[in-house]
Protein backbone atom coordinates (compact mmCIF):
# COMPACT_ATOMS: atom_id res chain seq x y z
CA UNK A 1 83.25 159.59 137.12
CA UNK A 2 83.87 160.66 133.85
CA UNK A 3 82.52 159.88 130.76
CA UNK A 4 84.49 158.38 127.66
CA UNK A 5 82.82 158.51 124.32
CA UNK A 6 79.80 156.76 123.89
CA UNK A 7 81.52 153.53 124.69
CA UNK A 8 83.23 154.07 128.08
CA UNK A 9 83.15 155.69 131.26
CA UNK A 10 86.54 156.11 133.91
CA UNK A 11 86.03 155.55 137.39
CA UNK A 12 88.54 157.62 139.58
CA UNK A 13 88.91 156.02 142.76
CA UNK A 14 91.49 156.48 146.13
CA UNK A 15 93.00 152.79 144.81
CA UNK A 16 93.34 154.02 141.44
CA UNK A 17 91.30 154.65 137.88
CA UNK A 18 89.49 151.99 136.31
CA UNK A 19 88.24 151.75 133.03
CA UNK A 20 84.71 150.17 131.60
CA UNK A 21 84.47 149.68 128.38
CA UNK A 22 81.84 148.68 125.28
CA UNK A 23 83.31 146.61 123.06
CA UNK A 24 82.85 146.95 119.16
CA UNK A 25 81.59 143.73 118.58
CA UNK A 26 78.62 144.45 121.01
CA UNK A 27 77.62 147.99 119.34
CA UNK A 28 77.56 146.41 116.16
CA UNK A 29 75.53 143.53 117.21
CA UNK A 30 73.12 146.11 118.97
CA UNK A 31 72.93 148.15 115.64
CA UNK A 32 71.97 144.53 113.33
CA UNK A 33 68.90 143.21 115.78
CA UNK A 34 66.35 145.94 114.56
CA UNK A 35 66.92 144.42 110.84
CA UNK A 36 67.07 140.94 111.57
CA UNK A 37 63.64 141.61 113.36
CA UNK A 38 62.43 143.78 110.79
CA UNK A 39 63.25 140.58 108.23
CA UNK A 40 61.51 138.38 110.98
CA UNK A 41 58.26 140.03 110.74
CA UNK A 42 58.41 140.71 107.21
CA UNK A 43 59.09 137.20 105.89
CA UNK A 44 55.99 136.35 108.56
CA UNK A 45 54.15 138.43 107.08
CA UNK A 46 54.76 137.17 103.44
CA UNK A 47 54.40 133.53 104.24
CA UNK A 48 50.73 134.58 105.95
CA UNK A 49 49.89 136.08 103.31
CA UNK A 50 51.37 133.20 100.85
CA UNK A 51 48.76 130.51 102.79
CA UNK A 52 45.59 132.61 102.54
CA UNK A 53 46.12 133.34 99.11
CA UNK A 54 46.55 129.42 98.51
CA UNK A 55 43.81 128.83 100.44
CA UNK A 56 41.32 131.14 98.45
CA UNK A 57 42.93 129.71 95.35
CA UNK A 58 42.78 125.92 96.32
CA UNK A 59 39.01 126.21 97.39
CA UNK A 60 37.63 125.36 94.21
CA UNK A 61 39.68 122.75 93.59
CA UNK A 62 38.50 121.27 96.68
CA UNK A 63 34.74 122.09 95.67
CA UNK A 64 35.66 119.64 92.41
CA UNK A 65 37.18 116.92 93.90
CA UNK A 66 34.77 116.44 96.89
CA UNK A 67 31.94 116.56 93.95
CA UNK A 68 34.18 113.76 92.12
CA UNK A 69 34.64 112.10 95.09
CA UNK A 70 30.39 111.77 96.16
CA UNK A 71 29.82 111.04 92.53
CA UNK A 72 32.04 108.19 92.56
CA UNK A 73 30.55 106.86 95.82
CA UNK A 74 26.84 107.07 94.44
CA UNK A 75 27.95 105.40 90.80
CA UNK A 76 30.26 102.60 93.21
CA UNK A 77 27.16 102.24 95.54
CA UNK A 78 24.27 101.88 92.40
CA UNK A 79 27.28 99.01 90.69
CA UNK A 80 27.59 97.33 94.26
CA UNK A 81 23.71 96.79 94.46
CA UNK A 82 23.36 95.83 90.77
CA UNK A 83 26.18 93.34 91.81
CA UNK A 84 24.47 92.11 95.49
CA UNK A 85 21.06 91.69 93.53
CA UNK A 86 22.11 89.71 90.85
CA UNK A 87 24.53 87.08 92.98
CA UNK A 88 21.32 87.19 95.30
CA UNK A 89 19.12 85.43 93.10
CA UNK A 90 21.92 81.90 92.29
């Protein structure tokens, strides 16, 4: 057996020599997966870090409008009763 490159190796045999071969195509691709993975992770990592941000930004917001929203429930509830008392009494 001997050895061809980094690519290759030759196998001598009694029925003849054979040949095994890497093609180009599959050293490339083996050379590209470490930065496709590396993009992976880092484009996770961005989009975490995107959504907490929001999040800590947003939570105010959400403090206002749930305020809104219970003052507009006790101001619909006190014009509701006004309303139920004063049909009551036709």
């Amino acid at each position: 057996m001997v050895a061809i490159g980094d690519r290759g190796v030759t196998v001598e045999t009694n029925t003849g020599r054979f040949i095994f071969a890497e093609s180009e195509k599959r050293h490339e691709m083996r050379l590209g997966i470490p930065w496709i993975l590396s993009i992976l992770g880092l484009t996770g990592l961005i989009l975490t870090l995107t959504w907490m941000a929001m999040r800590w930004i947003m939570k105010p917001i959400n403090w206002l409008s749930e305020g809104v929203s219970a003052i507009g429930m006790v101001i619909w509830n006190i014009v509701f009763r006004k309303n139920v008392v004063m049909n009551s009494g036709n």
